[in-house]
N, C-alpha and C. Protein backbone atom coordinates (compact mmCIF):
# COMPACT_ATOMS: atom_id res chain seq x y z
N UNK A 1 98.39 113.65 118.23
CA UNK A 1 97.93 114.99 118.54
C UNK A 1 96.53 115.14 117.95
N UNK A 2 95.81 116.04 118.68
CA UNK A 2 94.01 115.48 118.18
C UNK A 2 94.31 117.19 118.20
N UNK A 3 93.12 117.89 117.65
CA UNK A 3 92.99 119.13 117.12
C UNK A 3 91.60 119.74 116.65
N UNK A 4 91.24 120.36 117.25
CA UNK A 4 89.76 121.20 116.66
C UNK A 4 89.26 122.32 115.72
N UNK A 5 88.81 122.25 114.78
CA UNK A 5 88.85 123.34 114.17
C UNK A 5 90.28 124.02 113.76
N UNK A 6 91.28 123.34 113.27
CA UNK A 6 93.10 124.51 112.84
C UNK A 6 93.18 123.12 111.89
N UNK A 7 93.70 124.07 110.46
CA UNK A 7 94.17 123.34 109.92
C UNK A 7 95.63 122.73 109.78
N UNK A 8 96.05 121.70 108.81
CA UNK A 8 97.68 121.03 109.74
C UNK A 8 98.45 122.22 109.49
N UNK A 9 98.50 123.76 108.22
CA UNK A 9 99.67 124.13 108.13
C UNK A 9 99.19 125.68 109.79
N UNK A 10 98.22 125.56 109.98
CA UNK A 10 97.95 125.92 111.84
C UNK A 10 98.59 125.07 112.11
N UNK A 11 98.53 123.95 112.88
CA UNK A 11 99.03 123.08 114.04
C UNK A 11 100.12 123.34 113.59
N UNK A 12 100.75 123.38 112.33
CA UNK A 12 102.50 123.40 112.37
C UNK A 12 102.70 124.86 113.18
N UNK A 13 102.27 126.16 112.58
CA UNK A 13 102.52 127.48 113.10
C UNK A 13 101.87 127.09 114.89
N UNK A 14 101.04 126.89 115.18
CA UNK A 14 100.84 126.93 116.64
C UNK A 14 101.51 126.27 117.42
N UNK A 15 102.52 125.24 117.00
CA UNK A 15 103.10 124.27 118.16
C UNK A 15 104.62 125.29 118.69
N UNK A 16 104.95 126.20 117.56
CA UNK A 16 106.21 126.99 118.72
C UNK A 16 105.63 128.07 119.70
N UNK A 17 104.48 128.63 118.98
CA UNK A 17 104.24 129.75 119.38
C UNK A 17 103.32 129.35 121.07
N UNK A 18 102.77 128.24 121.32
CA UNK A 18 102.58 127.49 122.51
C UNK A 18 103.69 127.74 123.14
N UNK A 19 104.87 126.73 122.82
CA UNK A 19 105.93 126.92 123.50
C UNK A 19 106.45 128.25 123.82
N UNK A 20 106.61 129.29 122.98
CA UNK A 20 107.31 130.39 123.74
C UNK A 20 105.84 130.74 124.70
N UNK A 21 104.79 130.88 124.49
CA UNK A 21 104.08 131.00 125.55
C UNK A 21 104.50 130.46 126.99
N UNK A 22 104.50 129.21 126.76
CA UNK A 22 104.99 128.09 127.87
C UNK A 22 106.36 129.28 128.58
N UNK A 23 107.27 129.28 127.55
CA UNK A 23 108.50 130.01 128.34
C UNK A 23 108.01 131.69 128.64
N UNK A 24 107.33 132.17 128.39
CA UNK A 24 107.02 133.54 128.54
C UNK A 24 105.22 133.90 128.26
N UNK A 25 104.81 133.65 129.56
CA UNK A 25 103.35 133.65 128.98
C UNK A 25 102.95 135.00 129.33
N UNK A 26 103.81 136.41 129.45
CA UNK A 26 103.47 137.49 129.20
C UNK A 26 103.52 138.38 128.64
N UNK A 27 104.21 137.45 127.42
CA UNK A 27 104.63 138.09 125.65
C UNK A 27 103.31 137.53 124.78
N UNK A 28 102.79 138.58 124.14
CA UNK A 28 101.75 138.27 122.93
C UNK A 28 102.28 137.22 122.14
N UNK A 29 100.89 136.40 121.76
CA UNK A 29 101.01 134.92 120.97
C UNK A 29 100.32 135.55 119.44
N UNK A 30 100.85 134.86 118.32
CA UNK A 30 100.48 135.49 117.23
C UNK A 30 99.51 134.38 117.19
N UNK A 31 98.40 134.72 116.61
CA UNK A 31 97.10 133.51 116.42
C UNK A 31 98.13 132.56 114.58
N UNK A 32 97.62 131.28 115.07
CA UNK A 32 98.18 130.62 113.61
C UNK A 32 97.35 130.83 112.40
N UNK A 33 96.20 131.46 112.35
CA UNK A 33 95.01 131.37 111.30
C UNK A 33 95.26 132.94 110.77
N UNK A 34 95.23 133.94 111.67
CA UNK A 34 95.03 135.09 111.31
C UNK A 34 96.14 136.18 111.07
N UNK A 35 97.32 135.50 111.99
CA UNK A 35 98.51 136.53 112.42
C UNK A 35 98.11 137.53 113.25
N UNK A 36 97.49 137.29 113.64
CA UNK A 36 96.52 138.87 114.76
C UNK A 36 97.97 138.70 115.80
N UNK A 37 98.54 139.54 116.46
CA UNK A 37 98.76 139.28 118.44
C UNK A 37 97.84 139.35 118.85
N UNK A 38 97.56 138.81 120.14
CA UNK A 38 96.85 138.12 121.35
C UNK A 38 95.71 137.27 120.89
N UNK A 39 96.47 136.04 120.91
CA UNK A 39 96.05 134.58 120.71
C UNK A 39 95.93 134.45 121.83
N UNK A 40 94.44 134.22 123.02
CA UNK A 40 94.34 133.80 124.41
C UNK A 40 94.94 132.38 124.19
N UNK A 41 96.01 131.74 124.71
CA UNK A 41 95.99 130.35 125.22
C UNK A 41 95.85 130.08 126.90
N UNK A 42 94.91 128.64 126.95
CA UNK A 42 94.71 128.58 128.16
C UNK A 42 95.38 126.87 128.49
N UNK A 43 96.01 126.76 129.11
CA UNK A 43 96.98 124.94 129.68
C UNK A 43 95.56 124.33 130.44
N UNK A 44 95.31 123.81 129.53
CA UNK A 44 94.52 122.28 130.24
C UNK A 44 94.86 121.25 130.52
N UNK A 45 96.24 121.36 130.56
CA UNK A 45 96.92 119.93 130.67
C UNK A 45 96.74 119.17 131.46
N UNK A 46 96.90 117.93 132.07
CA UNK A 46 96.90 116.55 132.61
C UNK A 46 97.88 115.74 132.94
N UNK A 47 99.11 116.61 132.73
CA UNK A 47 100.39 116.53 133.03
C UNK A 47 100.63 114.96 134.00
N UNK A 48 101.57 113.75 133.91
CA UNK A 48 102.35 114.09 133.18
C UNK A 48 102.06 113.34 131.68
N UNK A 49 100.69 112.79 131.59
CA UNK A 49 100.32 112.10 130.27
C UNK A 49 99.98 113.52 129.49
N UNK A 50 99.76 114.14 129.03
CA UNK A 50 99.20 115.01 128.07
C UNK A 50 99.26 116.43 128.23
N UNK A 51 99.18 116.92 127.39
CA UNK A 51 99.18 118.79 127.08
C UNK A 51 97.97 119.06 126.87
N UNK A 52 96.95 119.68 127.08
CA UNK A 52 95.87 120.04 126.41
C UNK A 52 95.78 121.59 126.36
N UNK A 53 95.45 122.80 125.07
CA UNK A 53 95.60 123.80 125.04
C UNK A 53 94.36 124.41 124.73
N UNK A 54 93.82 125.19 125.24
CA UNK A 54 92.66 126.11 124.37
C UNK A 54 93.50 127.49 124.22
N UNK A 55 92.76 127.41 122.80
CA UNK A 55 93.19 128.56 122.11
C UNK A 55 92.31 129.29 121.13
N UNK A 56 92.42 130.88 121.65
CA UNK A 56 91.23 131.68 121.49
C UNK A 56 91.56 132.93 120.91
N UNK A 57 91.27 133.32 119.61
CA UNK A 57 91.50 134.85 118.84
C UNK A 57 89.88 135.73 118.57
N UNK A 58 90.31 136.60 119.57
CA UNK A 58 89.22 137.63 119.20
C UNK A 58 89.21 138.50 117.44
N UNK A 59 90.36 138.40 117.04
CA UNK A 59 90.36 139.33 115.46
C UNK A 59 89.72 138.34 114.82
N UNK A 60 90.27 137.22 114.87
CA UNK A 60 89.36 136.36 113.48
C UNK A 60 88.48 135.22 114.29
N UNK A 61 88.11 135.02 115.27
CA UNK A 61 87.29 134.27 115.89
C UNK A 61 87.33 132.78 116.20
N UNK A 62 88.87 132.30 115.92
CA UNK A 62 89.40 131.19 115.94
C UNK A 62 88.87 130.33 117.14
N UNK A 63 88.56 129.34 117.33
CA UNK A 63 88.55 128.63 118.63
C UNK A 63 89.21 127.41 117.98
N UNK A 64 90.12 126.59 119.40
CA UNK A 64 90.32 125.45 118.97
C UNK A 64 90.94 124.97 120.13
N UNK A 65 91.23 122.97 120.34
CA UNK A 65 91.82 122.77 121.48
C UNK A 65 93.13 121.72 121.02
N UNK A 66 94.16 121.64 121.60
CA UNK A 66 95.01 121.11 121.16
C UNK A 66 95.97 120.06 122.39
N UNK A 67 95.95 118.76 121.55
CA UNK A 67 95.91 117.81 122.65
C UNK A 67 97.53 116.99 122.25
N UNK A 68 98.22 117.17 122.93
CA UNK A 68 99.69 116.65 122.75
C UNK A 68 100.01 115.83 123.77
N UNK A 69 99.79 114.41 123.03
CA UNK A 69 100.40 112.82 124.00
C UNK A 69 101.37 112.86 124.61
N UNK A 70 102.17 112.68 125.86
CA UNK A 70 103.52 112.72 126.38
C UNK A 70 103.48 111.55 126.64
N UNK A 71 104.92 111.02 126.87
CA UNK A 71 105.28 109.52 126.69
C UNK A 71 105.01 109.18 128.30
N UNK A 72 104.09 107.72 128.53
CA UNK A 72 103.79 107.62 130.36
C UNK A 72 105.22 107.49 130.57
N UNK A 73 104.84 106.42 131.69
CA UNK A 73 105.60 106.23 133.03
C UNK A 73 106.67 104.78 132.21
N UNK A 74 107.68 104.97 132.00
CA UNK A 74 108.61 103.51 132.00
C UNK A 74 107.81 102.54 132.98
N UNK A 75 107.78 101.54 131.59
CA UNK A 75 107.23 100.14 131.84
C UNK A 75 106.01 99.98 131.61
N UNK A 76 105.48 101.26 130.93
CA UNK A 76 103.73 100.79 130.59
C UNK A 76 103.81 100.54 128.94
N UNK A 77 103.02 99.55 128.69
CA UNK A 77 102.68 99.51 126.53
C UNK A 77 101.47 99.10 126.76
């Protein structure tokens, strides 16, 4: 997982709060740095190798992008 600007105990708080995004992306995201609600996340993904996330807080000015490896295709190393 590669990461911009969030530190690791961020990436720990941002990786659920992605996900409930993922399941409900019209419920407020708490930012991982600030606790503010409305953390913009935007899916840059590349599906089905990778996740890529931008993620954007207007209260504390957070920017950052977040890049999560998915396992390829059976039969590639």
């Amino acid at each position: 997982m590669a990461i911009n600007d969030l530190t690791p105990d961020e990436i720990t708080r941002a990786l659920p709060r992605i996900m409930a995004w993922r399941i409900d992306p019209d419920e407020p995201v708490v930012c991982p740095r600030c606790e503010a609600a409305g953390l913009k996340v935007i899916d840059r993904s590349a599906r089905p190798y990778a996740e890529w996330y931008a993620l954007n807080c207007r209260a504390c000015g957070m920017e950052g992008t977040m890049h999560i490896p998915l396992a390829g295709p059976s039969g590639m190393s």
